[in-house]
N, C-alpha and C. Protein backbone atom coordinates (compact mmCIF):
# COMPACT_ATOMS: atom_id res chain seq x y z
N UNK A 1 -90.06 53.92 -3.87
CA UNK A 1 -89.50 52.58 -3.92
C UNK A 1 -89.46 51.94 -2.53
N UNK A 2 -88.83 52.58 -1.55
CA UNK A 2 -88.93 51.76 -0.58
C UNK A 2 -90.35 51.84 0.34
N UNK A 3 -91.16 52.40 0.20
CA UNK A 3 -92.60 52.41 0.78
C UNK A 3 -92.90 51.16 0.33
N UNK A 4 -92.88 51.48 -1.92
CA UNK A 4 -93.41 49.99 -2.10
C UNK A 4 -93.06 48.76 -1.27
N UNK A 5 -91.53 48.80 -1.13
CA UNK A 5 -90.70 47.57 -0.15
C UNK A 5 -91.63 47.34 0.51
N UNK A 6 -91.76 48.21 1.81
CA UNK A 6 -92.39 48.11 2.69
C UNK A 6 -93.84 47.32 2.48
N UNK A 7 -94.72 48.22 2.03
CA UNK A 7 -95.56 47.44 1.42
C UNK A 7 -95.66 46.19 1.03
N UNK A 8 -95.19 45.50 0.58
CA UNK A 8 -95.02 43.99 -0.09
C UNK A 8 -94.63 43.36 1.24
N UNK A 9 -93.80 44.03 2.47
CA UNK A 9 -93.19 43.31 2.78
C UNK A 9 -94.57 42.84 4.09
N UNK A 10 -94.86 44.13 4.68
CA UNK A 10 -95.99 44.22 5.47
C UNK A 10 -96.98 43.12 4.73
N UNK A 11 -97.72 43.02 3.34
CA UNK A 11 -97.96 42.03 3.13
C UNK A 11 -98.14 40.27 3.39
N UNK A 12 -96.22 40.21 3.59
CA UNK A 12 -95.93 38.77 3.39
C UNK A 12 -96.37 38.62 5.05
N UNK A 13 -96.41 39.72 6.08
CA UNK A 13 -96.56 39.32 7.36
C UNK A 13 -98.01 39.05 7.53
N UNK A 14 -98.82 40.09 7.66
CA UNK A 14 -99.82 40.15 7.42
C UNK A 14 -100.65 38.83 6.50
N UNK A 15 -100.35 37.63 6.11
CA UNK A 15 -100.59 36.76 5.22
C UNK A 15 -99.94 35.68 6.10
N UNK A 16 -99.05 35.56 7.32
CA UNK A 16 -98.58 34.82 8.35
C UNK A 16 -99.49 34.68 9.38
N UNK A 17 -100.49 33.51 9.57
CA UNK A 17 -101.25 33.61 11.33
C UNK A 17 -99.92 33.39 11.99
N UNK A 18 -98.91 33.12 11.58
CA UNK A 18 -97.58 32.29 12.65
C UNK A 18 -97.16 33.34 13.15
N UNK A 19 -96.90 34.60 12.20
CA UNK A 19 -95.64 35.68 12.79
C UNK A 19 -96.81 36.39 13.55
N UNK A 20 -97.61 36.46 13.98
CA UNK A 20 -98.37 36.83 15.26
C UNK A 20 -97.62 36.05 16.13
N UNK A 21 -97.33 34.82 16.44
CA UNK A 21 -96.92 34.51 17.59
C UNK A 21 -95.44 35.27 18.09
N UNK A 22 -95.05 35.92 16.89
CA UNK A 22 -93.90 36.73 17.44
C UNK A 22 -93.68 37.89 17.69
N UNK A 23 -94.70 38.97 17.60
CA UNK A 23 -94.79 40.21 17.98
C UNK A 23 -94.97 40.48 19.36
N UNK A 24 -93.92 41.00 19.62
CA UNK A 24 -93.72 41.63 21.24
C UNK A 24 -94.90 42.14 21.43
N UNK A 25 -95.21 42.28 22.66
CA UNK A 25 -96.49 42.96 23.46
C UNK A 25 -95.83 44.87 23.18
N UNK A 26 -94.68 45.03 23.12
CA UNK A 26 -94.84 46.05 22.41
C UNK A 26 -94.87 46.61 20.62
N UNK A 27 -95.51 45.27 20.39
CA UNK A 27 -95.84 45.70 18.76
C UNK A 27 -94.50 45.79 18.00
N UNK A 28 -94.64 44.98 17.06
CA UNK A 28 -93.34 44.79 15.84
C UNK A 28 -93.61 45.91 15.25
N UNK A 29 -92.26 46.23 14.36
CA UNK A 29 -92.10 47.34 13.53
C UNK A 29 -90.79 47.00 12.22
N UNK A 30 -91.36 47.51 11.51
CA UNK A 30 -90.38 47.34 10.27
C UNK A 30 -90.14 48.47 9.66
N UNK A 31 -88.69 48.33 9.14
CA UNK A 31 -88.53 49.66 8.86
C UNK A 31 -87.13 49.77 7.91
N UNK A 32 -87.37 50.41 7.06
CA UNK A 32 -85.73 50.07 5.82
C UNK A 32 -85.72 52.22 5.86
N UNK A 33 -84.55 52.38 5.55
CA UNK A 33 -84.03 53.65 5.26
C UNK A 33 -82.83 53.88 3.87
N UNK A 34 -83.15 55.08 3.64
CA UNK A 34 -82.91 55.33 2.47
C UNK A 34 -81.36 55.14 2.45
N UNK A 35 -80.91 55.17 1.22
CA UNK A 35 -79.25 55.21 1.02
C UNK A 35 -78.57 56.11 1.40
N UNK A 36 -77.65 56.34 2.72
CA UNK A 36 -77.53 57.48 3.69
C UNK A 36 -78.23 58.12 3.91
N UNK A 37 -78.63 57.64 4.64
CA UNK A 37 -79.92 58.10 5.56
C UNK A 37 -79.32 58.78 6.73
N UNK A 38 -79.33 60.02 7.02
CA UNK A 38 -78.94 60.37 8.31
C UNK A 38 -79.50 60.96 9.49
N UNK A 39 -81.05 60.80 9.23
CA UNK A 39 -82.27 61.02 10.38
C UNK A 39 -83.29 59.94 10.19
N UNK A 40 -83.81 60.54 11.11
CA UNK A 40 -85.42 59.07 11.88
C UNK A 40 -85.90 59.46 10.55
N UNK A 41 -86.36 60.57 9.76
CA UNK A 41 -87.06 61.14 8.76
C UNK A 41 -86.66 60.39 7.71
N UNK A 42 -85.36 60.04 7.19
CA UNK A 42 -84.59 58.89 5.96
C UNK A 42 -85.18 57.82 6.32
N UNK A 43 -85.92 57.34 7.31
CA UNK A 43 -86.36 56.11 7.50
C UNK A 43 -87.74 55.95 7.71
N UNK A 44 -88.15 54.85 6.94
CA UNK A 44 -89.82 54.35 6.74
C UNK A 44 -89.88 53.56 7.53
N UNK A 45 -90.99 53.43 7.90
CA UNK A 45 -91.78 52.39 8.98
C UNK A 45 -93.48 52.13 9.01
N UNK A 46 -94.02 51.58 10.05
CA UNK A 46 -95.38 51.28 10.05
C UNK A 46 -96.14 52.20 11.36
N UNK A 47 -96.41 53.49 11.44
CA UNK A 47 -96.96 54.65 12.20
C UNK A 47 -98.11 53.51 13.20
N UNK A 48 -97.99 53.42 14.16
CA UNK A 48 -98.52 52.71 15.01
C UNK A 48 -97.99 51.02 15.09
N UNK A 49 -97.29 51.00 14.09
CA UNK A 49 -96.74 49.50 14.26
C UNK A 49 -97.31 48.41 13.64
N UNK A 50 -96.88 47.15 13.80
CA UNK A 50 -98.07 46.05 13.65
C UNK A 50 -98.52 45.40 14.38
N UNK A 51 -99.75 45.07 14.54
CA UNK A 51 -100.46 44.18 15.88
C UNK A 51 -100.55 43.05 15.42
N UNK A 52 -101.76 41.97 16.14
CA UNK A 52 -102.16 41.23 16.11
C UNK A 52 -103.61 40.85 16.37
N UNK A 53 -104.39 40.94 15.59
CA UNK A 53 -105.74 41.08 15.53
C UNK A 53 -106.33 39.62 15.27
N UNK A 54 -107.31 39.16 16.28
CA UNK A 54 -107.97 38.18 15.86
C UNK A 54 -106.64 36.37 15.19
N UNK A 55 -105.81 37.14 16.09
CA UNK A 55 -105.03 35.79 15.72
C UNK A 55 -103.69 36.20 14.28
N UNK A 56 -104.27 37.24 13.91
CA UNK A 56 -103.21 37.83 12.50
C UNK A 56 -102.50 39.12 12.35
N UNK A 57 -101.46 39.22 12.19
CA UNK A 57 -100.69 40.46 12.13
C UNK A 57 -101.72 41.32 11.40
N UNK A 58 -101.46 42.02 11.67
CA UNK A 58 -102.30 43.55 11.06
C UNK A 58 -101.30 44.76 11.56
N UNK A 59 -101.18 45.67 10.39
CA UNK A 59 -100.18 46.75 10.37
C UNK A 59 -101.69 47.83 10.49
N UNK A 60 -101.59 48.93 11.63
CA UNK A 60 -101.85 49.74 11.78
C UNK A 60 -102.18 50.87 10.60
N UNK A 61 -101.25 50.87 10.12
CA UNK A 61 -101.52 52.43 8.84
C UNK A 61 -100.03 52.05 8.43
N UNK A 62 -100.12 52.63 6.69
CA UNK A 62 -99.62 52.38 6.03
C UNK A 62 -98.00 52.82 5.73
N UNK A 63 -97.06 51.99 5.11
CA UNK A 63 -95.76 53.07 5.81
C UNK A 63 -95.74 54.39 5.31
N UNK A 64 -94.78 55.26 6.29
CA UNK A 64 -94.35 56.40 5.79
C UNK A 64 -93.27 56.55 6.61
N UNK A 65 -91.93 57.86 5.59
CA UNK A 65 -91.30 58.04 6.71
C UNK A 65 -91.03 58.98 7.98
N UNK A 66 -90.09 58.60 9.07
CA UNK A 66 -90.76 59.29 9.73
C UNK A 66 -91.11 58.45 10.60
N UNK A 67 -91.94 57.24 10.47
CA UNK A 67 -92.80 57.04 11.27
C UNK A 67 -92.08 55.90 12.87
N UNK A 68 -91.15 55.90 12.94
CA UNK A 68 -90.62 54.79 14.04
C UNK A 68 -89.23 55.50 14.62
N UNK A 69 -89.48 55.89 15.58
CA UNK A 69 -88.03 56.56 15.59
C UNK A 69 -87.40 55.91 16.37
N UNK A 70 -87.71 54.86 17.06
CA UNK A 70 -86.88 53.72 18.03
C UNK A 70 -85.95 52.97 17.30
N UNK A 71 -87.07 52.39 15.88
CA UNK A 71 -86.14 51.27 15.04
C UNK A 71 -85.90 52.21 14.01
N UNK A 72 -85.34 53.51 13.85
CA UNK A 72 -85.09 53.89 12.73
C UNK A 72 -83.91 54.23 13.54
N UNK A 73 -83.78 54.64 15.06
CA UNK A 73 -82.38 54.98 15.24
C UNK A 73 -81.69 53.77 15.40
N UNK A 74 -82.08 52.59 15.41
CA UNK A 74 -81.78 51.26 15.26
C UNK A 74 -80.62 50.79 14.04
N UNK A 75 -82.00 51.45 12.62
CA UNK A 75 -81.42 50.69 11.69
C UNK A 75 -79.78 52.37 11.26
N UNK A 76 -80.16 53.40 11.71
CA UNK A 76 -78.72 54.38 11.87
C UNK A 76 -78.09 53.95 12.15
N UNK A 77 -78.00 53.10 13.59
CA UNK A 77 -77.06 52.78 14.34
C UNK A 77 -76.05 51.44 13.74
N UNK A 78 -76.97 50.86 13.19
CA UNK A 78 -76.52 49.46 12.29
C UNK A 78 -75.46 49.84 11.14
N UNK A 79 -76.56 51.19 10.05
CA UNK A 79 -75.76 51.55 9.11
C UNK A 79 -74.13 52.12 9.75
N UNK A 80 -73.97 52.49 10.66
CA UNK A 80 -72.88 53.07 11.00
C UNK A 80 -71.65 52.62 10.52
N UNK A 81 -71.83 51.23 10.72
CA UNK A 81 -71.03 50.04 10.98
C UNK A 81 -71.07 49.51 9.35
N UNK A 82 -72.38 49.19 8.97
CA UNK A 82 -72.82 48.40 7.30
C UNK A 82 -74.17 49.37 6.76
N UNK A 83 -73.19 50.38 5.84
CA UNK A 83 -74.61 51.05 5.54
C UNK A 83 -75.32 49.97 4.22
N UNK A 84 -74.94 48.99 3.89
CA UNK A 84 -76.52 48.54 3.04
C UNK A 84 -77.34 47.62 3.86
N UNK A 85 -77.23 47.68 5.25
CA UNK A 85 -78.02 46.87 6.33
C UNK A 85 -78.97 48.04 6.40
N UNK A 86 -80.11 48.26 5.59
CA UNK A 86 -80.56 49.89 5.83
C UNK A 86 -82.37 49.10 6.64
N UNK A 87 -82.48 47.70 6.47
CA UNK A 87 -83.85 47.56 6.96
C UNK A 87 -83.80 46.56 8.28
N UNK A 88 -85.08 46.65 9.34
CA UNK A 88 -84.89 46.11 10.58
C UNK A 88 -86.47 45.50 10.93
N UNK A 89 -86.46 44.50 11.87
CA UNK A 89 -87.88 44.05 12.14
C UNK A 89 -87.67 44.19 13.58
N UNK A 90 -88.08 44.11 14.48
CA UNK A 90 -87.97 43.64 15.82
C UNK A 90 -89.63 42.72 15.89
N UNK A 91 -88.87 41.69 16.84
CA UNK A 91 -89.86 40.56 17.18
C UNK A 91 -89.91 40.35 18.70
N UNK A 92 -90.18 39.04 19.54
CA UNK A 92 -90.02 39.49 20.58
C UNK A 92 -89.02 38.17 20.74
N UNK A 93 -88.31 38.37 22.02
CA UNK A 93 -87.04 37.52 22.55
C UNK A 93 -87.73 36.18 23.34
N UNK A 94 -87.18 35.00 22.67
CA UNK A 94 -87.58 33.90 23.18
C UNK A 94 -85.99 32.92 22.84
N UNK A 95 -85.61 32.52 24.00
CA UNK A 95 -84.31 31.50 23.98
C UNK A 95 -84.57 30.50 22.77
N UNK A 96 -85.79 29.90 22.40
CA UNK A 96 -85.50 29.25 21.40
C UNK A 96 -85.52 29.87 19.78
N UNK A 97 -86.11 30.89 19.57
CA UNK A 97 -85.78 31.41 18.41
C UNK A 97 -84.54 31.90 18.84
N UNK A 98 -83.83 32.13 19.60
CA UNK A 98 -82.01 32.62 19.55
C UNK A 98 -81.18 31.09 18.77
N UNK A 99 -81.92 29.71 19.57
CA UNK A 99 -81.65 28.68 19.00
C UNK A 99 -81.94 28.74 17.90
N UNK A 100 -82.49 28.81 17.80
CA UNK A 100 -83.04 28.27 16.08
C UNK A 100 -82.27 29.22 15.03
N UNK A 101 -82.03 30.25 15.02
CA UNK A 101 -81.26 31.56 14.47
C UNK A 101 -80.08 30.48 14.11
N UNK A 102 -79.29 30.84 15.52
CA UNK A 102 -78.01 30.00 15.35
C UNK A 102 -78.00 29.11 14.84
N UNK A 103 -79.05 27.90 14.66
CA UNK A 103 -78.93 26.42 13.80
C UNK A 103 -79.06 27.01 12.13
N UNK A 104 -79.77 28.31 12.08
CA UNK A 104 -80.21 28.34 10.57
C UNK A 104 -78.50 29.32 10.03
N UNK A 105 -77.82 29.22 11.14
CA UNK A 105 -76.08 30.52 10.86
C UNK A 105 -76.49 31.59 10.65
N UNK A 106 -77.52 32.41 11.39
CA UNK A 106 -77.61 33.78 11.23
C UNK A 106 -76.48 34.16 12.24
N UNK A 107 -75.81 35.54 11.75
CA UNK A 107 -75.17 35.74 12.96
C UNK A 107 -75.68 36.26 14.18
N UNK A 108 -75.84 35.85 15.45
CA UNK A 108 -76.49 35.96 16.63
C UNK A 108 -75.73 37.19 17.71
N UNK A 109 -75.76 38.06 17.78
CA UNK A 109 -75.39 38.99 19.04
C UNK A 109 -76.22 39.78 19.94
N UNK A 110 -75.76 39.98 20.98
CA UNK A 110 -76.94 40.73 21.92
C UNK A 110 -75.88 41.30 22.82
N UNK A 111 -76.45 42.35 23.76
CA UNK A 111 -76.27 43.19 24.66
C UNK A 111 -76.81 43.13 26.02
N UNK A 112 -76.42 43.59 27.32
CA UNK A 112 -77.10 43.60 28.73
C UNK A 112 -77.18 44.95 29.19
N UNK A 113 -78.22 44.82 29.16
CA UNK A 113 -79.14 46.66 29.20
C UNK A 113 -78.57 46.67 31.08
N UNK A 114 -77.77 45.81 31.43
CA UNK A 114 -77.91 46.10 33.10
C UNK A 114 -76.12 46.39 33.00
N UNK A 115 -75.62 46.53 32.08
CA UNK A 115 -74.10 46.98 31.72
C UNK A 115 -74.37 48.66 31.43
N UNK A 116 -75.53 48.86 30.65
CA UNK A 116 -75.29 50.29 30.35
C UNK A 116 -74.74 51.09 30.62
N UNK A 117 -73.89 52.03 30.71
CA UNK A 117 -73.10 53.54 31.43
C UNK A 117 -74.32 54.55 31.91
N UNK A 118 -74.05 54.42 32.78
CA UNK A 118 -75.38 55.59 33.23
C UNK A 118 -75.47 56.70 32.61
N UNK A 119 -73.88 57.47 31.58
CA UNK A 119 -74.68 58.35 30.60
C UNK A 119 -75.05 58.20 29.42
N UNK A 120 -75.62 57.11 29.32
CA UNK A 120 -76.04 56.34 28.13
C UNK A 120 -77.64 56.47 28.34
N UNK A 121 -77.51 55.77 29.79
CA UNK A 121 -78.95 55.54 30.30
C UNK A 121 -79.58 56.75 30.36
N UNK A 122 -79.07 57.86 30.54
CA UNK A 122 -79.62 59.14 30.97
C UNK A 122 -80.27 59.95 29.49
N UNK A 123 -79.44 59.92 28.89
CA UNK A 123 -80.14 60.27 27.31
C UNK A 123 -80.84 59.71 26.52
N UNK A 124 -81.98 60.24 26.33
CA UNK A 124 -83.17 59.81 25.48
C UNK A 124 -82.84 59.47 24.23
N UNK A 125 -82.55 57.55 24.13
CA UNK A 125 -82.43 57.25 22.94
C UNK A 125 -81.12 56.80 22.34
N UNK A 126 -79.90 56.79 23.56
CA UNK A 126 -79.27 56.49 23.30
C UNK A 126 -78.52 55.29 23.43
N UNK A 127 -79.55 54.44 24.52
CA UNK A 127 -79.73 53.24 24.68
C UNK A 127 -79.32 52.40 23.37
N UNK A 128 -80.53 52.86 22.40
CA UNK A 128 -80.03 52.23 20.70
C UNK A 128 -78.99 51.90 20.31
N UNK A 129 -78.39 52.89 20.22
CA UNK A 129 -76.87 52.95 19.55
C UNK A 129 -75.72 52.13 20.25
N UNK A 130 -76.56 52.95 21.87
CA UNK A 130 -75.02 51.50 22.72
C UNK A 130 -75.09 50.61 22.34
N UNK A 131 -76.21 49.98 22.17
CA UNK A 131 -76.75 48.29 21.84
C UNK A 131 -76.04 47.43 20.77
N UNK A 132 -76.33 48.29 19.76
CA UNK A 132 -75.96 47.93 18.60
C UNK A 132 -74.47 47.94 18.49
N UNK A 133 -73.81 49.24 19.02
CA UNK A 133 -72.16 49.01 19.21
C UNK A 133 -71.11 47.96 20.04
N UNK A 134 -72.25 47.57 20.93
CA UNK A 134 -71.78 45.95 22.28
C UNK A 134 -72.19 45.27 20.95
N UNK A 135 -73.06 44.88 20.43
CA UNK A 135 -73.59 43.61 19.79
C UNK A 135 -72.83 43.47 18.59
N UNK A 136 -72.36 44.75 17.77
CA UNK A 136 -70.95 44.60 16.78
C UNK A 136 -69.19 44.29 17.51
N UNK A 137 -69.40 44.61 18.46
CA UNK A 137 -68.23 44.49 19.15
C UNK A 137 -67.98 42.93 19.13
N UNK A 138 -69.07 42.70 19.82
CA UNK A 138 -69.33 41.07 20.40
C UNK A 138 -69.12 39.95 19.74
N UNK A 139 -69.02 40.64 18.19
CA UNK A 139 -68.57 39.67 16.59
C UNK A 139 -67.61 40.29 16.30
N UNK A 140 -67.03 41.13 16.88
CA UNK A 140 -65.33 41.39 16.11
C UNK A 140 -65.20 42.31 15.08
N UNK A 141 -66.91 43.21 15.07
CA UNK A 141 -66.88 44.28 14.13
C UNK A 141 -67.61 43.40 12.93
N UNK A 142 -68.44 42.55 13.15
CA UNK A 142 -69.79 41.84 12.04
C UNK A 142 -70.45 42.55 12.56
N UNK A 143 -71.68 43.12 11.74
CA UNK A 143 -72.76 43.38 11.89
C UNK A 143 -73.84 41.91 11.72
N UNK A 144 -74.41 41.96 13.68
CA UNK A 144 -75.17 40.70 13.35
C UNK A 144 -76.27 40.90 12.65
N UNK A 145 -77.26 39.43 12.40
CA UNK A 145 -78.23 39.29 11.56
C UNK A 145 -79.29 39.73 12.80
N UNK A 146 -78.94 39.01 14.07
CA UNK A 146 -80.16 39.41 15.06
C UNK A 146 -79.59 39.83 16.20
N UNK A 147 -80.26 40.54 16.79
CA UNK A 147 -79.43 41.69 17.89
C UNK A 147 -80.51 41.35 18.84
N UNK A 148 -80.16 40.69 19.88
CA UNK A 148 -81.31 40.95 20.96
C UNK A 148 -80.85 40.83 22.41
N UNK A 149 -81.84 41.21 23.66
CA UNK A 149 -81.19 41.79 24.93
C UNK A 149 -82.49 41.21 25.95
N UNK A 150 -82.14 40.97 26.86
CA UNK A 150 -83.47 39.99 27.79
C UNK A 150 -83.94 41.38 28.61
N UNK A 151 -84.25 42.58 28.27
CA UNK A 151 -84.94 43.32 28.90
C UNK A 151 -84.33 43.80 29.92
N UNK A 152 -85.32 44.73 30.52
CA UNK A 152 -84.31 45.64 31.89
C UNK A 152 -85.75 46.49 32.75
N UNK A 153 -85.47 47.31 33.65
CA UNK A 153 -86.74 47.22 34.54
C UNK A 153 -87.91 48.34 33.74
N UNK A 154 -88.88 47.31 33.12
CA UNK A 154 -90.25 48.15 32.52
C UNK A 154 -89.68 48.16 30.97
N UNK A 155 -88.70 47.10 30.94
CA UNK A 155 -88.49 47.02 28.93
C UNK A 155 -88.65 45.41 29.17
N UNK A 156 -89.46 45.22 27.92
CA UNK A 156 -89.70 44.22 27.27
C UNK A 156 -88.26 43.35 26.86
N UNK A 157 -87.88 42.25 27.04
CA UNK A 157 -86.67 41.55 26.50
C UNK A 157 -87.31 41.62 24.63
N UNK A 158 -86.50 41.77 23.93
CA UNK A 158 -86.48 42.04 22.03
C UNK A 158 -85.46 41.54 22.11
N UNK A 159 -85.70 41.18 20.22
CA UNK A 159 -85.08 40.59 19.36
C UNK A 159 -84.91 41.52 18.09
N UNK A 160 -84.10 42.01 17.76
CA UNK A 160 -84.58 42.91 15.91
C UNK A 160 -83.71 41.78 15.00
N UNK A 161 -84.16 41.60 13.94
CA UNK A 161 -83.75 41.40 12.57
C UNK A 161 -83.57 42.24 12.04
N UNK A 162 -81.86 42.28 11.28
CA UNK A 162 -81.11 43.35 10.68
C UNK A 162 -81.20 42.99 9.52
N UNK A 163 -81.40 43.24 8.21
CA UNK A 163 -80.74 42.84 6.79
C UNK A 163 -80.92 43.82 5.69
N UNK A 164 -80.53 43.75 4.89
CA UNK A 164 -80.90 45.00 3.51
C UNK A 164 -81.88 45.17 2.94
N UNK A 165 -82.55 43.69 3.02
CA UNK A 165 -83.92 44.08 2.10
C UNK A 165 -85.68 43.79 3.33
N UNK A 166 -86.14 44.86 2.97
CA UNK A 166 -87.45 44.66 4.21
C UNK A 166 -88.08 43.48 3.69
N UNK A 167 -88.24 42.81 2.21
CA UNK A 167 -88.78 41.76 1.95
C UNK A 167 -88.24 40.60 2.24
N UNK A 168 -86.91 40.46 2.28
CA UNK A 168 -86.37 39.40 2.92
C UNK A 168 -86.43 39.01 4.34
N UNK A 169 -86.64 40.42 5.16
CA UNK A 169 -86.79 39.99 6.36
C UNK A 169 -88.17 40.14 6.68
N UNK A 170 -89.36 39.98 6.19
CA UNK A 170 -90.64 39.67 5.91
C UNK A 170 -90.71 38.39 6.16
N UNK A 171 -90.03 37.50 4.88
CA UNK A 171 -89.86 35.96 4.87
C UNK A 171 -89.31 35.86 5.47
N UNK A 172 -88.32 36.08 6.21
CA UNK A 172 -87.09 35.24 7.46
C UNK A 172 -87.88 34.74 8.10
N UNK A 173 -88.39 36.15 8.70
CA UNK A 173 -89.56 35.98 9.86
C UNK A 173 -90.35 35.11 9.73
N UNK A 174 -91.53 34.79 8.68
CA UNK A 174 -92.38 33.67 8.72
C UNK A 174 -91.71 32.69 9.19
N UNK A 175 -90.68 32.71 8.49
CA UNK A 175 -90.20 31.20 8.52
C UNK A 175 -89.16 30.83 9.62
N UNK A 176 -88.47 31.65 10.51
CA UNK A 176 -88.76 31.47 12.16
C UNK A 176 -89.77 31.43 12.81
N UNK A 177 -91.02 32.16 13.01
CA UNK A 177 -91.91 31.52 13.29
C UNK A 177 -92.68 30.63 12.79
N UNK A 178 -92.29 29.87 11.98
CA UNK A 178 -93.11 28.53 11.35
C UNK A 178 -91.73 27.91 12.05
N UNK A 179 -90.90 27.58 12.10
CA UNK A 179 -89.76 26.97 13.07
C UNK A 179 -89.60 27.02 14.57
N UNK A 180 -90.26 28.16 14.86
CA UNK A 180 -90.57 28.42 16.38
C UNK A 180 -91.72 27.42 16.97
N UNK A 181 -92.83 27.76 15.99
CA UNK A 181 -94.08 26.96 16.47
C UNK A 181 -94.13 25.19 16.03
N UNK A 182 -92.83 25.02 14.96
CA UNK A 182 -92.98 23.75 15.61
C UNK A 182 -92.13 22.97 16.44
N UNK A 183 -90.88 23.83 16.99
CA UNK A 183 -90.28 23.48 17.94
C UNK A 183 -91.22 23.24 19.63
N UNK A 184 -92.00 24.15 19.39
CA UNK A 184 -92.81 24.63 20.66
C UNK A 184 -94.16 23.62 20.98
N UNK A 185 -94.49 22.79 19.66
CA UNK A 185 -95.14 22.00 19.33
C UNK A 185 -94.42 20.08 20.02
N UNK A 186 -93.21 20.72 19.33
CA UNK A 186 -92.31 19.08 19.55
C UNK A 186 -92.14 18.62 20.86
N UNK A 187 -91.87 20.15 21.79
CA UNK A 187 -91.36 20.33 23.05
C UNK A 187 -92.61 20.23 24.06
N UNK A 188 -93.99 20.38 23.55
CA UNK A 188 -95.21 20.62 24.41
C UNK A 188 -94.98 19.05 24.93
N UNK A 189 -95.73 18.85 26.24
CA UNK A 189 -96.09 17.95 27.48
C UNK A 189 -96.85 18.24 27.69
N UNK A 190 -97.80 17.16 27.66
CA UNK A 190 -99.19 17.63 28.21
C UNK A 190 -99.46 16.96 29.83
């Protein structure tokens, strides 16, 4: 069942030229986990990720689980807090999709990777979890809709999309980036 998810959902991206414009240079990933899920292994994903080929998302190989253990300790870290938040996207961080989030009332939180505790920083992976525990904090104990952090030295600034269903956040996504690109459109000067 949730492969199929996956599947359909990888689909609706893959069928977006737009949500190419939002995949981080380190490659989007999607990923839903099972109903208590309590390892990277309870959680599905896209084994190499998804790119952008020729202008169009393209998912690498097909999900399985197992396969993402960055955004699977992600979407753990989320469940902690809301276990039916079991699926996650990450995109990449741009100030105006934070705008645009907020105009559409997603709930918006983020973290500063330059706050970290150095024994946070020191353990492989546990970066995740701090993140997600500042960014629930930061709402008063909501689990936000988008969690994102402007990077730190040799990390990419991200964005993830949190929600329950991987198909819903399939469509979110298009449709921030169909809102992104025509903000970016409105705003161009030539």
């Amino acid at each position: 069942m949730i492969i199929e998810k996956l599947e359909r959902a990888v689909h609706i991206l893959e069928n977006s030229p737009e949500f190419a414009q939002l995949i981080p240079e380190v490659r989007s990933n999607l990923v839903m986990a099972k109903r208590d899920a309590q390892t990277i292994d309870d959680v599905a994903g896209i084994p190499g990720r998804i790119t952008s080929a020729h202008g169009l998302p393209r998912a690498v190989a097909v999900p399985d689980f197992g396969a993402s253990s960055h955004m699977a300790r992600l979407v753990l870290g989320v469940m902690h807090y809301d276990p039916e938040r079991r699926s996650a996207l990450n995109i990449k961080y741009h100030p105006d999709l934070v705008e645009i989030c907020r105009k559409l009332g997603l709930r918006v939180s983020s973290y500063d990777r330059s706050n970290e505790p150095e024994e946070v920083a020191k353990k492989e992976g546990s970066t995740i979890s701090w993140g997600v525990k500042i960014a629930v904090e930061n709402l008063n104990g909501a689990v936000p809709d988008i969690i994102y952090h402007h990077g730190a030295w040799g990390k990419e600034p991200m964005m993830v999309m949190v929600g329950m269903e991987v198909e819903e956040l399939a469509e979110m996504a298009v449709c921030l980036a169909k809102l992104f690109i025509s903000q970016k459109s409105k705003n161009y000067k030539p």
